[in-house]
N, C-alpha and C. Protein backbone atom coordinates (compact mmCIF):
# COMPACT_ATOMS: atom_id res chain seq x y z
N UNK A 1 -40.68 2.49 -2.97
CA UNK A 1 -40.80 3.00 -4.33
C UNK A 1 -40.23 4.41 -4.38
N UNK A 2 -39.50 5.15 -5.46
CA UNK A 2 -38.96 6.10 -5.38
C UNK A 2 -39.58 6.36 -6.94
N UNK A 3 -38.88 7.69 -7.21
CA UNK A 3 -39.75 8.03 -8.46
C UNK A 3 -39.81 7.29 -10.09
N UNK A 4 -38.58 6.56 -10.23
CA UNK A 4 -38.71 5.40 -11.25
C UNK A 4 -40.05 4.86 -11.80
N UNK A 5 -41.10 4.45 -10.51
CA UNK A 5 -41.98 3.97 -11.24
C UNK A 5 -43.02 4.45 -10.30
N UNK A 6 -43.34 5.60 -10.36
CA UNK A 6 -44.34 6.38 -10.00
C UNK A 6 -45.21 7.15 -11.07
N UNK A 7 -46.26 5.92 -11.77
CA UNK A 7 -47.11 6.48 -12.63
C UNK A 7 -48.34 6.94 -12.43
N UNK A 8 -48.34 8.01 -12.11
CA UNK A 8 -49.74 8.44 -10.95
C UNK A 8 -50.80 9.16 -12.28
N UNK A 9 -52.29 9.01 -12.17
CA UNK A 9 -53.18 9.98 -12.84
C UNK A 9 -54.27 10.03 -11.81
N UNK A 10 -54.83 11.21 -12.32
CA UNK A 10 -56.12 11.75 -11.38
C UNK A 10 -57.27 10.74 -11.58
N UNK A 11 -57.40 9.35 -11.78
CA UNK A 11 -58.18 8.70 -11.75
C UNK A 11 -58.24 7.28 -11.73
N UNK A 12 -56.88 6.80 -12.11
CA UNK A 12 -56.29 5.38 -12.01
C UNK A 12 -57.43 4.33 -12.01
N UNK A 13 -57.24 3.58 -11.44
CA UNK A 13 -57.94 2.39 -11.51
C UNK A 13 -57.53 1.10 -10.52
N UNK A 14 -58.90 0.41 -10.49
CA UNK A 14 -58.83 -0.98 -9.65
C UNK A 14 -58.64 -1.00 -8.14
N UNK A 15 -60.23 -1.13 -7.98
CA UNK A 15 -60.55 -1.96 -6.30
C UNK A 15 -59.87 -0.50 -5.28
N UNK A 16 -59.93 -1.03 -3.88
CA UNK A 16 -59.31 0.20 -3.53
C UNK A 16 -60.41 1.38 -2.88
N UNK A 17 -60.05 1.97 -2.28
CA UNK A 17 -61.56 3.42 -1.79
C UNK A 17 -61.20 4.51 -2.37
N UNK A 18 -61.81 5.34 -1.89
CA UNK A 18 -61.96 6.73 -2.65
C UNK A 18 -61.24 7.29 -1.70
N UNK A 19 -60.45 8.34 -2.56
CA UNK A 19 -59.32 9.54 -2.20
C UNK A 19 -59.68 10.11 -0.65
N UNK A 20 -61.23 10.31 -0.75
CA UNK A 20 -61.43 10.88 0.60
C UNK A 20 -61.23 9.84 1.28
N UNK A 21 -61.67 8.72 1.58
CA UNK A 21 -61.19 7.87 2.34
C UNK A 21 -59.96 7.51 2.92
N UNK A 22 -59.18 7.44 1.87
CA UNK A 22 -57.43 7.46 2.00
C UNK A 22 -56.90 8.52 3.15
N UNK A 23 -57.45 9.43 2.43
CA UNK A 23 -56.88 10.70 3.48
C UNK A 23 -57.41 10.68 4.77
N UNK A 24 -58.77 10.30 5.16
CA UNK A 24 -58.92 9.91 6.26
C UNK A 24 -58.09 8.79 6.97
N UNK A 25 -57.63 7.69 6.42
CA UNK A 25 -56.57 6.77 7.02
C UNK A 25 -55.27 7.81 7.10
N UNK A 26 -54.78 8.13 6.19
CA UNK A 26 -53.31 9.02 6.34
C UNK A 26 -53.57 9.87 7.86
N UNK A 27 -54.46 10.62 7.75
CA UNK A 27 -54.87 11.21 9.26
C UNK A 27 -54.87 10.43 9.82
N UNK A 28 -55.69 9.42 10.47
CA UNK A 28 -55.38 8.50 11.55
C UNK A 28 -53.81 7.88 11.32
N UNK A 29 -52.97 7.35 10.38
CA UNK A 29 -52.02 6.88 10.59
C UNK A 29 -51.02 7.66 11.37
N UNK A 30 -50.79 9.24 10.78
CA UNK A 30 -50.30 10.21 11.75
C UNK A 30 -50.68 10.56 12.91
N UNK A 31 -51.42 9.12 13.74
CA UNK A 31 -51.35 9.51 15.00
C UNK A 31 -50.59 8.30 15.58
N UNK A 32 -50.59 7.12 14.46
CA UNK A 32 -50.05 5.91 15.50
C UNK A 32 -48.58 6.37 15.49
N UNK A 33 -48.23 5.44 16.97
CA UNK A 33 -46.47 6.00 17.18
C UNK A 33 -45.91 5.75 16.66
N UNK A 34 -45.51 4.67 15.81
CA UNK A 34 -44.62 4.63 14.81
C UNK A 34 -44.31 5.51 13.98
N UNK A 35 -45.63 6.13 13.27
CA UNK A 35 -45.49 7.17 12.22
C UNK A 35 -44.48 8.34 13.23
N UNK A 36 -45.47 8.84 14.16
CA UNK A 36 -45.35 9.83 15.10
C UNK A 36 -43.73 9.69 15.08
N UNK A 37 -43.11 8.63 15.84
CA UNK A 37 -41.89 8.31 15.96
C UNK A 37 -40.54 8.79 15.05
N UNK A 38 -41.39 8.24 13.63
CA UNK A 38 -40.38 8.39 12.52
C UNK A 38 -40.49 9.77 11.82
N UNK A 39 -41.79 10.48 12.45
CA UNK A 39 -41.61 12.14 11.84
C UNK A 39 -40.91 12.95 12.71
N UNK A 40 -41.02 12.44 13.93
CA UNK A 40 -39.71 13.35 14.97
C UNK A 40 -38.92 13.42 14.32
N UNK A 41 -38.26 12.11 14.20
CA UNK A 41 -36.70 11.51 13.86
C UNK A 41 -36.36 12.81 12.47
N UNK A 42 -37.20 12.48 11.33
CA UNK A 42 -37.08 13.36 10.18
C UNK A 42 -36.93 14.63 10.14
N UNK A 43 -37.83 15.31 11.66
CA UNK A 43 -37.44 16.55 11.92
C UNK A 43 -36.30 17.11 12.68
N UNK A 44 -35.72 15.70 13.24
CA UNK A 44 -34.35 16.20 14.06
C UNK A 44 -33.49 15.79 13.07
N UNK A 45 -33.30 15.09 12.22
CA UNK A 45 -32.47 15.21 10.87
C UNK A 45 -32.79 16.31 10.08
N UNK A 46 -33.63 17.75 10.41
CA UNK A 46 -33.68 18.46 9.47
C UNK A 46 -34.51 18.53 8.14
N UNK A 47 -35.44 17.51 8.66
CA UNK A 47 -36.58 17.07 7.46
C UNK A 47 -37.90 17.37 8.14
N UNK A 48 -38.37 18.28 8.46
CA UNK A 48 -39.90 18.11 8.94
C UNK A 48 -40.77 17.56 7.67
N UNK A 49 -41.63 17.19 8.04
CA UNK A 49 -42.95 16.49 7.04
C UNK A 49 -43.81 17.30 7.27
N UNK A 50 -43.99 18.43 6.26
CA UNK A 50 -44.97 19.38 6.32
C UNK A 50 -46.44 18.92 6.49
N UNK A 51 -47.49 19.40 6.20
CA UNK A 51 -48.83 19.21 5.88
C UNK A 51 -49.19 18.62 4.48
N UNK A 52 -49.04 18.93 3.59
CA UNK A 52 -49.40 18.39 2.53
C UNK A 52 -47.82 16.97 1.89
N UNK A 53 -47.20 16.82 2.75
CA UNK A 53 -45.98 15.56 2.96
C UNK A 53 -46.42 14.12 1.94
N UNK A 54 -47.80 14.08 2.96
CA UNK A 54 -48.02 12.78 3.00
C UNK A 54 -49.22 12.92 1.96
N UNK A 55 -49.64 12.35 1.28
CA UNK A 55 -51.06 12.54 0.71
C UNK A 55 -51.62 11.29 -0.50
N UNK A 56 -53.13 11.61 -0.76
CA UNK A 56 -53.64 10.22 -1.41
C UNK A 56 -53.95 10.60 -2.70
N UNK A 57 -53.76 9.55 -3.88
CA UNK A 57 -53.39 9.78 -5.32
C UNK A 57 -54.45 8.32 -5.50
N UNK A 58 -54.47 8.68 -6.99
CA UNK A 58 -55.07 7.15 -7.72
C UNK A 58 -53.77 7.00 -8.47
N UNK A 59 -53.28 5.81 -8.59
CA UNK A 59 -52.02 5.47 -9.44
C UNK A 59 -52.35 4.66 -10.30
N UNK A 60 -51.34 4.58 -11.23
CA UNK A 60 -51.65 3.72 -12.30
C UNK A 60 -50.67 2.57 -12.60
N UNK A 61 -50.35 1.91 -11.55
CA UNK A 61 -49.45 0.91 -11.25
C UNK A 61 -49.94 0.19 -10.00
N UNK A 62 -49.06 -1.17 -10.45
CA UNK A 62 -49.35 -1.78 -9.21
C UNK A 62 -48.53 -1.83 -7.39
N UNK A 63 -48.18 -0.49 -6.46
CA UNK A 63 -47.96 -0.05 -5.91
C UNK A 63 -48.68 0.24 -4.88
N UNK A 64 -48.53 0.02 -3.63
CA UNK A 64 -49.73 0.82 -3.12
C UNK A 64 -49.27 2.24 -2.57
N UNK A 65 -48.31 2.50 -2.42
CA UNK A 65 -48.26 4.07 -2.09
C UNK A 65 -46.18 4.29 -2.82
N UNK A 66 -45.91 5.50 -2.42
CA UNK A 66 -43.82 5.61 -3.00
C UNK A 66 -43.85 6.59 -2.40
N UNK A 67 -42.16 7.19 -2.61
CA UNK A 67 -41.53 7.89 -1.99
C UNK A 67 -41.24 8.61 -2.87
N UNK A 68 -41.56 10.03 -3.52
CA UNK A 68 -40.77 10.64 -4.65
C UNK A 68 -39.87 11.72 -3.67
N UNK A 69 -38.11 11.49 -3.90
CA UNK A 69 -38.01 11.92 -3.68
C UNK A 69 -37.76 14.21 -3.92
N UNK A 70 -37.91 14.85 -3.24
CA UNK A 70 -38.04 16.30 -3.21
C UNK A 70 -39.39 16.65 -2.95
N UNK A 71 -40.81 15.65 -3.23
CA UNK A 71 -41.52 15.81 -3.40
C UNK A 71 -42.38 15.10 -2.16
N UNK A 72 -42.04 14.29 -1.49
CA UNK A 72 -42.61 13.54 -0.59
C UNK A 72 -43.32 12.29 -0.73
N UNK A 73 -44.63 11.69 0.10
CA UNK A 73 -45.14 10.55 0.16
C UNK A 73 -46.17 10.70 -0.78
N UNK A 74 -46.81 9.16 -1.43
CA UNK A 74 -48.13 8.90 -2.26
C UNK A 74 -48.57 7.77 -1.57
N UNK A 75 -49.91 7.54 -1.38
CA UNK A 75 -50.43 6.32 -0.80
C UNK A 75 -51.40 6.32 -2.03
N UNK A 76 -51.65 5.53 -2.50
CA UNK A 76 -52.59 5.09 -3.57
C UNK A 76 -54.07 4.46 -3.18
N UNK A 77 -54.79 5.66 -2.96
CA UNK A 77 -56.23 5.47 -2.64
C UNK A 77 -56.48 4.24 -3.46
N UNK A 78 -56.98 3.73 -4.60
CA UNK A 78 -56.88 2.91 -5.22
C UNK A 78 -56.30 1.84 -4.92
N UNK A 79 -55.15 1.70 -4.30
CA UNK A 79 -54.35 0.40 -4.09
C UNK A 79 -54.85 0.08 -2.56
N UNK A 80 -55.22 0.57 -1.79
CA UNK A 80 -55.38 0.29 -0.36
C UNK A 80 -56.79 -0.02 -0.19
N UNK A 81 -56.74 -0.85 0.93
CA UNK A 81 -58.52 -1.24 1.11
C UNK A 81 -58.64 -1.13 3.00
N UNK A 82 -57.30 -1.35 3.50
CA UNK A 82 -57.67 -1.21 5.13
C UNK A 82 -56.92 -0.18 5.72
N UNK A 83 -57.08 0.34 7.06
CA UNK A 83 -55.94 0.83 7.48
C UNK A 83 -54.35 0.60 7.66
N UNK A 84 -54.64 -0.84 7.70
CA UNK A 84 -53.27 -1.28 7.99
C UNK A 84 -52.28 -1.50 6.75
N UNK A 85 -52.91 -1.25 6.11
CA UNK A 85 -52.22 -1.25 4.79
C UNK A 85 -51.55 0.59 4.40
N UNK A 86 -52.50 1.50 4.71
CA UNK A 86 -52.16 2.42 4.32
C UNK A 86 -50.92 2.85 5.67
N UNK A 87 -51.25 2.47 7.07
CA UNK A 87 -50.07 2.54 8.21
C UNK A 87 -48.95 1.97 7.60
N UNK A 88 -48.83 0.57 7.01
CA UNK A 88 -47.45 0.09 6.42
C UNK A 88 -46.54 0.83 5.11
N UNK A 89 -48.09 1.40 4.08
CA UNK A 89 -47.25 2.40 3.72
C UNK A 89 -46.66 3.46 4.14
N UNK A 90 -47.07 4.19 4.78
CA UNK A 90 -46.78 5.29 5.37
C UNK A 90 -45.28 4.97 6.13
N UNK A 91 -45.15 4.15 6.95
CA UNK A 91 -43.87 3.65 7.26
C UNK A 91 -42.95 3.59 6.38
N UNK A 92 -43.09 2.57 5.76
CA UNK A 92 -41.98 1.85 4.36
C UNK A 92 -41.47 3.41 3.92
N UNK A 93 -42.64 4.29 3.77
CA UNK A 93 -42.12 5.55 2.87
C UNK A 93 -41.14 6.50 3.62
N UNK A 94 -41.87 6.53 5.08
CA UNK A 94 -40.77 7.59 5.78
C UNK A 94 -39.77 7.17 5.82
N UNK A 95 -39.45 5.45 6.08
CA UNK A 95 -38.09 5.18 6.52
C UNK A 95 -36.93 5.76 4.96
N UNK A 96 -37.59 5.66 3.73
CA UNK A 96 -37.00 6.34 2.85
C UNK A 96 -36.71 7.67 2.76
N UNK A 97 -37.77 8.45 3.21
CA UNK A 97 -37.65 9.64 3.45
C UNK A 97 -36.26 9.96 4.44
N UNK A 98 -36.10 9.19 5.60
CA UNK A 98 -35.60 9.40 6.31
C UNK A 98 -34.41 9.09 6.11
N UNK A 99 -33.93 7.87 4.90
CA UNK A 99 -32.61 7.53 4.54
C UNK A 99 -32.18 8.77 3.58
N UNK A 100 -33.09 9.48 2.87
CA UNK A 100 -33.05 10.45 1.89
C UNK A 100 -32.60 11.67 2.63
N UNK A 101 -32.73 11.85 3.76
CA UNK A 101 -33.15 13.07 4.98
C UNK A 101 -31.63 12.98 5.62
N UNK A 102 -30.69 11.62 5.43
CA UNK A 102 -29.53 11.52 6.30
C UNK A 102 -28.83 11.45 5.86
N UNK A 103 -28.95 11.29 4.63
CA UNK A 103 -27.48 11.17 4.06
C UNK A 103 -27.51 12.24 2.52
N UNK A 104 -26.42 13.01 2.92
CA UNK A 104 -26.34 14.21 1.97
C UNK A 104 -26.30 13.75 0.56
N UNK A 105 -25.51 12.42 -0.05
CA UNK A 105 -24.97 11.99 -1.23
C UNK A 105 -25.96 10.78 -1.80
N UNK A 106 -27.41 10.42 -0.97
CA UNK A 106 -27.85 9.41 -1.46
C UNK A 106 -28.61 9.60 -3.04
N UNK A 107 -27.98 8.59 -3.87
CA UNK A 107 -28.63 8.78 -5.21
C UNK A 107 -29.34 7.82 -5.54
N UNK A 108 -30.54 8.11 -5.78
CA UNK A 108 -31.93 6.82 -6.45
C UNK A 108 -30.95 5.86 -7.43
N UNK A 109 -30.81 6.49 -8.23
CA UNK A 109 -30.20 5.72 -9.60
C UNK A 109 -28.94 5.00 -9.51
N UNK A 110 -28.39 4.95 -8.11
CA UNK A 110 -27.23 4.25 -7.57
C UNK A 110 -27.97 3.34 -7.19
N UNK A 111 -27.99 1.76 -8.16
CA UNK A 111 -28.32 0.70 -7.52
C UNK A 111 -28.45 0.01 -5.93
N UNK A 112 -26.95 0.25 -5.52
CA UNK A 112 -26.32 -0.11 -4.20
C UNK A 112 -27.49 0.76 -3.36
N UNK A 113 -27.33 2.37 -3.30
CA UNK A 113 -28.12 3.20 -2.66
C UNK A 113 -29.67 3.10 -2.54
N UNK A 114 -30.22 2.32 -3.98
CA UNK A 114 -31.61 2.26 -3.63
C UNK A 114 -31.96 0.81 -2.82
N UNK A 115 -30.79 -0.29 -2.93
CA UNK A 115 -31.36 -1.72 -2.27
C UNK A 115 -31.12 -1.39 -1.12
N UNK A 116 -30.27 -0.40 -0.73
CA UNK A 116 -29.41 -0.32 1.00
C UNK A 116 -30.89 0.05 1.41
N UNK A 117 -31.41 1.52 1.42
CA UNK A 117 -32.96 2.18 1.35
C UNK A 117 -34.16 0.71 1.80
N UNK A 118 -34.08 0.22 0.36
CA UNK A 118 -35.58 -0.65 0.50
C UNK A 118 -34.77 -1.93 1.41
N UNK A 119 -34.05 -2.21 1.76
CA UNK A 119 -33.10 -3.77 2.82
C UNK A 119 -33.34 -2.68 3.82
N UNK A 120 -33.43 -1.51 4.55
CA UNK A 120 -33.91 -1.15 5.44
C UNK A 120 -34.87 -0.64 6.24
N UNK A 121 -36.03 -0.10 4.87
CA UNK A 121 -37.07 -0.11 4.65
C UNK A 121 -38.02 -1.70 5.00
N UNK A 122 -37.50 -2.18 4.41
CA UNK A 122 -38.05 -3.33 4.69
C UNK A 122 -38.15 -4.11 5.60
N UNK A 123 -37.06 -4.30 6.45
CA UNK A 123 -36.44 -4.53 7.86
C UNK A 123 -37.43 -4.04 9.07
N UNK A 124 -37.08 -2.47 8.84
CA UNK A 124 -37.25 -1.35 10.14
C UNK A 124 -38.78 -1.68 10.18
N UNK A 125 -39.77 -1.81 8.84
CA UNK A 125 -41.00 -1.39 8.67
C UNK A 125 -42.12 -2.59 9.35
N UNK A 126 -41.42 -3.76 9.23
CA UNK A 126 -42.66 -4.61 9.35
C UNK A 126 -43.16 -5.40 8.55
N UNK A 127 -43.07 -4.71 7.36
CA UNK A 127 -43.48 -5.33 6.15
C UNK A 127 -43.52 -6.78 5.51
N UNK A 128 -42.33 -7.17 6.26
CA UNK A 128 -41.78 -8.96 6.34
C UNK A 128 -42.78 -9.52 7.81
N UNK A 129 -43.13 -9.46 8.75
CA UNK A 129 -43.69 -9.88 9.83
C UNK A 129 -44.27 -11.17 8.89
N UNK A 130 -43.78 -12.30 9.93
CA UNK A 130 -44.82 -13.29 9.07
C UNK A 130 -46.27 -13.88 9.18
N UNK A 131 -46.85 -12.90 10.03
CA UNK A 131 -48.41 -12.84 9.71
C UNK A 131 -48.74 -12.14 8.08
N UNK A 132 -48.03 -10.95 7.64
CA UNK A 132 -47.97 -10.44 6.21
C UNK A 132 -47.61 -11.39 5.34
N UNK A 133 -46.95 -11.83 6.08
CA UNK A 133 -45.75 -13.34 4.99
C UNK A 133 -46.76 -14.44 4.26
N UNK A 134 -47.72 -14.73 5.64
CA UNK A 134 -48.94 -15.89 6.01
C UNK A 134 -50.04 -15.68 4.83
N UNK A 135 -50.26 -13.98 5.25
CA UNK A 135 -51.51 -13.40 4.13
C UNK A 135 -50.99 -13.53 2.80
N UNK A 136 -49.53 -13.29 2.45
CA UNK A 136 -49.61 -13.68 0.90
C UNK A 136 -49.25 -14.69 0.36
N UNK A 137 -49.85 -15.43 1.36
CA UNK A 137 -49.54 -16.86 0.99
C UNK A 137 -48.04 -17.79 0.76
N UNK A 138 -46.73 -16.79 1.80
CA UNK A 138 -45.87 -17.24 2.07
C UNK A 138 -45.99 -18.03 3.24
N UNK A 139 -45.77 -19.73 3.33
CA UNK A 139 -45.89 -20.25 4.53
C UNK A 139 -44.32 -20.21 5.29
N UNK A 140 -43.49 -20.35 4.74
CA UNK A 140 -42.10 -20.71 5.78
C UNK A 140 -42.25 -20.01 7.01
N UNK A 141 -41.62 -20.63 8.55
CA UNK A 141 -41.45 -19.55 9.16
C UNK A 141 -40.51 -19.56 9.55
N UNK A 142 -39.48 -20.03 9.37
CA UNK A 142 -38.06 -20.03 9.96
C UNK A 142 -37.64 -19.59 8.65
N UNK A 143 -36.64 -18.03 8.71
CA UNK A 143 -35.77 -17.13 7.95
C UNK A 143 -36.35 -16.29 6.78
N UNK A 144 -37.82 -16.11 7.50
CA UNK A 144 -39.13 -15.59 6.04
C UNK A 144 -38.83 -14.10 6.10
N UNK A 145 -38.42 -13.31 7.16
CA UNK A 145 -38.43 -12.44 7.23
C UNK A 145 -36.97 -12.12 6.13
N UNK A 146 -35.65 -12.59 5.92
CA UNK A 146 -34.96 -11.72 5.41
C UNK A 146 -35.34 -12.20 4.36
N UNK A 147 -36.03 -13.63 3.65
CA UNK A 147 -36.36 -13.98 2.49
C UNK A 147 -37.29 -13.16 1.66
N UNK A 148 -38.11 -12.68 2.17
CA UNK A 148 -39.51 -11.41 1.99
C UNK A 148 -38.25 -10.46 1.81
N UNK A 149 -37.94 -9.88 2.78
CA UNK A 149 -36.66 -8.65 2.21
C UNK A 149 -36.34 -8.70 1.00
N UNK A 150 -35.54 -9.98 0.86
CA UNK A 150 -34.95 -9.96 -0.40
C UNK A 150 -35.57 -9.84 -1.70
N UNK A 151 -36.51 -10.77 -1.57
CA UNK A 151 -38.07 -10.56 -2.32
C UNK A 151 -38.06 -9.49 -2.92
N UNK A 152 -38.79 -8.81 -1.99
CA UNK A 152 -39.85 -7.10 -2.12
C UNK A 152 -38.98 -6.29 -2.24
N UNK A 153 -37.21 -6.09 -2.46
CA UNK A 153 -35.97 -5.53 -2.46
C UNK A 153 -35.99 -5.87 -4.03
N UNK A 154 -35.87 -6.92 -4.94
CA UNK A 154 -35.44 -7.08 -6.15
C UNK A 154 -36.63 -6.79 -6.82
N UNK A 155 -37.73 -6.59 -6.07
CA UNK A 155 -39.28 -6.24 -6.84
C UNK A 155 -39.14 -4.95 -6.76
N UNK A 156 -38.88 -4.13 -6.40
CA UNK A 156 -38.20 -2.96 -6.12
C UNK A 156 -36.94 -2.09 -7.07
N UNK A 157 -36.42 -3.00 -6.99
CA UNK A 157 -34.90 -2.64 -8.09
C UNK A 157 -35.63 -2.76 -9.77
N UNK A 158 -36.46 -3.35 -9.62
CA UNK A 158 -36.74 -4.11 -10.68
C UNK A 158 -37.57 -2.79 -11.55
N UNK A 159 -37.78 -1.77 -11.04
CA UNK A 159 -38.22 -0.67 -11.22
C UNK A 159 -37.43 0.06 -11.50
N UNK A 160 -35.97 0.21 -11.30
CA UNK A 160 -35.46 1.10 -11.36
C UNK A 160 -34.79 0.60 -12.88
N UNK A 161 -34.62 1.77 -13.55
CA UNK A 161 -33.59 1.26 -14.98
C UNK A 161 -32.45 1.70 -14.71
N UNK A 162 -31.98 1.98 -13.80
CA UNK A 162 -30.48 1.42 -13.38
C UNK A 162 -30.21 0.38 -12.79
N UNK A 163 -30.88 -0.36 -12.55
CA UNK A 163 -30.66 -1.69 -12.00
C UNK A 163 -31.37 -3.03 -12.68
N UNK A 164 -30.59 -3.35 -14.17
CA UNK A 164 -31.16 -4.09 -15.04
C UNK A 164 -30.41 -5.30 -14.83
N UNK A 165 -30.41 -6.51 -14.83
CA UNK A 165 -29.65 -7.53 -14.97
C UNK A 165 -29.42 -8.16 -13.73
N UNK A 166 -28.16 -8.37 -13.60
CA UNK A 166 -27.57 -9.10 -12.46
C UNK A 166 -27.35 -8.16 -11.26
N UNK A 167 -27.28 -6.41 -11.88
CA UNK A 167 -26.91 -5.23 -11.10
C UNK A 167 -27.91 -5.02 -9.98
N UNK A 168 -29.16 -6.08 -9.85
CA UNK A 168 -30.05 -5.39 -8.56
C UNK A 168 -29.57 -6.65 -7.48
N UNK A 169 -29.38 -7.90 -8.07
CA UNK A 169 -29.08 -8.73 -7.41
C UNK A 169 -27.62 -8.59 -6.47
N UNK A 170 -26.79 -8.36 -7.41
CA UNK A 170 -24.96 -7.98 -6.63
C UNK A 170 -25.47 -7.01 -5.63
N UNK A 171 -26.04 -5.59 -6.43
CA UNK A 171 -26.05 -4.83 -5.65
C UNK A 171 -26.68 -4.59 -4.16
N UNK A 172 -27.74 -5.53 -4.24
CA UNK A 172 -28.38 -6.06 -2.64
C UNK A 172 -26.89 -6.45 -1.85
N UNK A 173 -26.80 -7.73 -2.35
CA UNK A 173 -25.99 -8.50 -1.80
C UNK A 173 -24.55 -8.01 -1.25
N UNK A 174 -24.00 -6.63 -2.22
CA UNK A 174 -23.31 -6.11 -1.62
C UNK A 174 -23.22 -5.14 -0.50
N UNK A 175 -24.22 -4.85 -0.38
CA UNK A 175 -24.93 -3.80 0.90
C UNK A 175 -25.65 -4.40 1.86
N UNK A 176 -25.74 -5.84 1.66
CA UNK A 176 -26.89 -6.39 2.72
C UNK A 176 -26.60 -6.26 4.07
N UNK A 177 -25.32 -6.41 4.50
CA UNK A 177 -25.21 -6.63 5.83
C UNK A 177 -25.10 -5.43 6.58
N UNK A 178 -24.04 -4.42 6.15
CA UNK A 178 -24.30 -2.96 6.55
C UNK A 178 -26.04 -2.68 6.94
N UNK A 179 -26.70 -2.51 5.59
CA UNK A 179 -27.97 -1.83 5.70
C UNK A 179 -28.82 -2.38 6.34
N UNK A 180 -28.47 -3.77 6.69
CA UNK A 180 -30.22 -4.63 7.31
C UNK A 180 -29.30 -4.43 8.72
N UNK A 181 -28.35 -4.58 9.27
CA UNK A 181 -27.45 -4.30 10.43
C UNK A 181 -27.74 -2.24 10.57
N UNK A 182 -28.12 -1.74 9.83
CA UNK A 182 -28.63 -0.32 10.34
C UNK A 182 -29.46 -0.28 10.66
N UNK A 183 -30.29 0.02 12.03
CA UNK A 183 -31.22 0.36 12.58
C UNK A 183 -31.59 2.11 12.72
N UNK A 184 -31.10 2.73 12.77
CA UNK A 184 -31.48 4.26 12.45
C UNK A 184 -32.87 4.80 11.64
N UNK A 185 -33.40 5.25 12.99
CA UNK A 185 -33.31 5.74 13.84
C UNK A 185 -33.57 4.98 15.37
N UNK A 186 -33.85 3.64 14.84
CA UNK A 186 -34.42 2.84 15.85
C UNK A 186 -32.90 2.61 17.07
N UNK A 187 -33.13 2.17 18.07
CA UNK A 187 -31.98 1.56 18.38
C UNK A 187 -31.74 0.08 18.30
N UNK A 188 -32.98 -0.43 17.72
CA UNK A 188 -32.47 -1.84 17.41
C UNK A 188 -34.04 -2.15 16.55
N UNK A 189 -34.07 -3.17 15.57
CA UNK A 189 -35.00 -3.20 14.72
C UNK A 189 -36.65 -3.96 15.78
N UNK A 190 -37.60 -2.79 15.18
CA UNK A 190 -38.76 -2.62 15.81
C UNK A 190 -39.20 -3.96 15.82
């Protein structure tokens, strides 16, 4: 999620724990290695993730955490109920951060630029694993993982109002192989 559809208020709504809680997961998530991993990376690209980087909001969408970029990460106290949910956000978001962090010319509102982002986001993160696939009641397991990509990629675009019509669909499709074939910072997808 990038700032398109980041409708956040100080009190949001639906299911979900309380802010203090959140932030207690965000702390523990910044210790597992992955996170750990991908905040090096951001700081040897010249991006450290300060202290207040990462942090917990009530939103008013259905999201569980985004990426604004200039501004950093949101995990949506409200939207999260386990750890592992708020660890997957936290991922999904840096790897944006980190596409945001590498490339001098990347623009949100460039269709192409935001599916390349979430097709690698999505990839690098985990997010497709098909135990996740299983829980939402996706059964396939042969080719679920780039199918979920594609998925949670046009659910994604679908946010952005530059990418109305046929323009989120081409525009995946024209970046797919480059961006899901980028592993960066990884050397090969986790």
């Amino acid at each position: 999620m990038t700032d398109f559809d980041t409708t956040f208020s100080a009190d949001g709504g639906g299911g979900g724990q309380n802010l203090k809680e959140c932030e207690l997961m965000i702390q523990k998530s910044l210790k597992t290695p992955m996170v750990r991993f991908l905040r090096e990376h951001l700081e040897k690209a010249g991006c450290p993730v300060q202290q207040n980087f990462i942090r917990a909001i009530n939103c008013d969408q259905s999201h569980a955490g985004g990426y604004v970029p200039g501004q950093g990460i949101v995990v949506c106290g409200n939207r999260t109920q386990m750890q592992d949910e708020v660890n997957q956000v936290i991922i999904h978001e840096l790897i944006h951060a980190f596409d945001d962090c590498r490339s001098a010319n990347l623009n949100w509102t460039d269709c192409a630029h935001h599916a390349c982002s979430e097709i690698r986001a999505g990839h690098l993160s985990g997010d497709c694993h098909y135990k996740r696939e299983l829980l939402r009641g996706f059964m396939k397991l042969r080719g679920h993982e780039q199918e979920c990509i594609k998925r949670r990629v046009m659910t994604s675009l679908a946010s952005n109002p530059f990418c109305s019509g046929s323009t989120a669909k081409d525009s995946m499709e024209a970046v797919w192989d480059v961006c899901y074939n980028d592993t960066a910072p990884f050397d090969r997808a986790p």
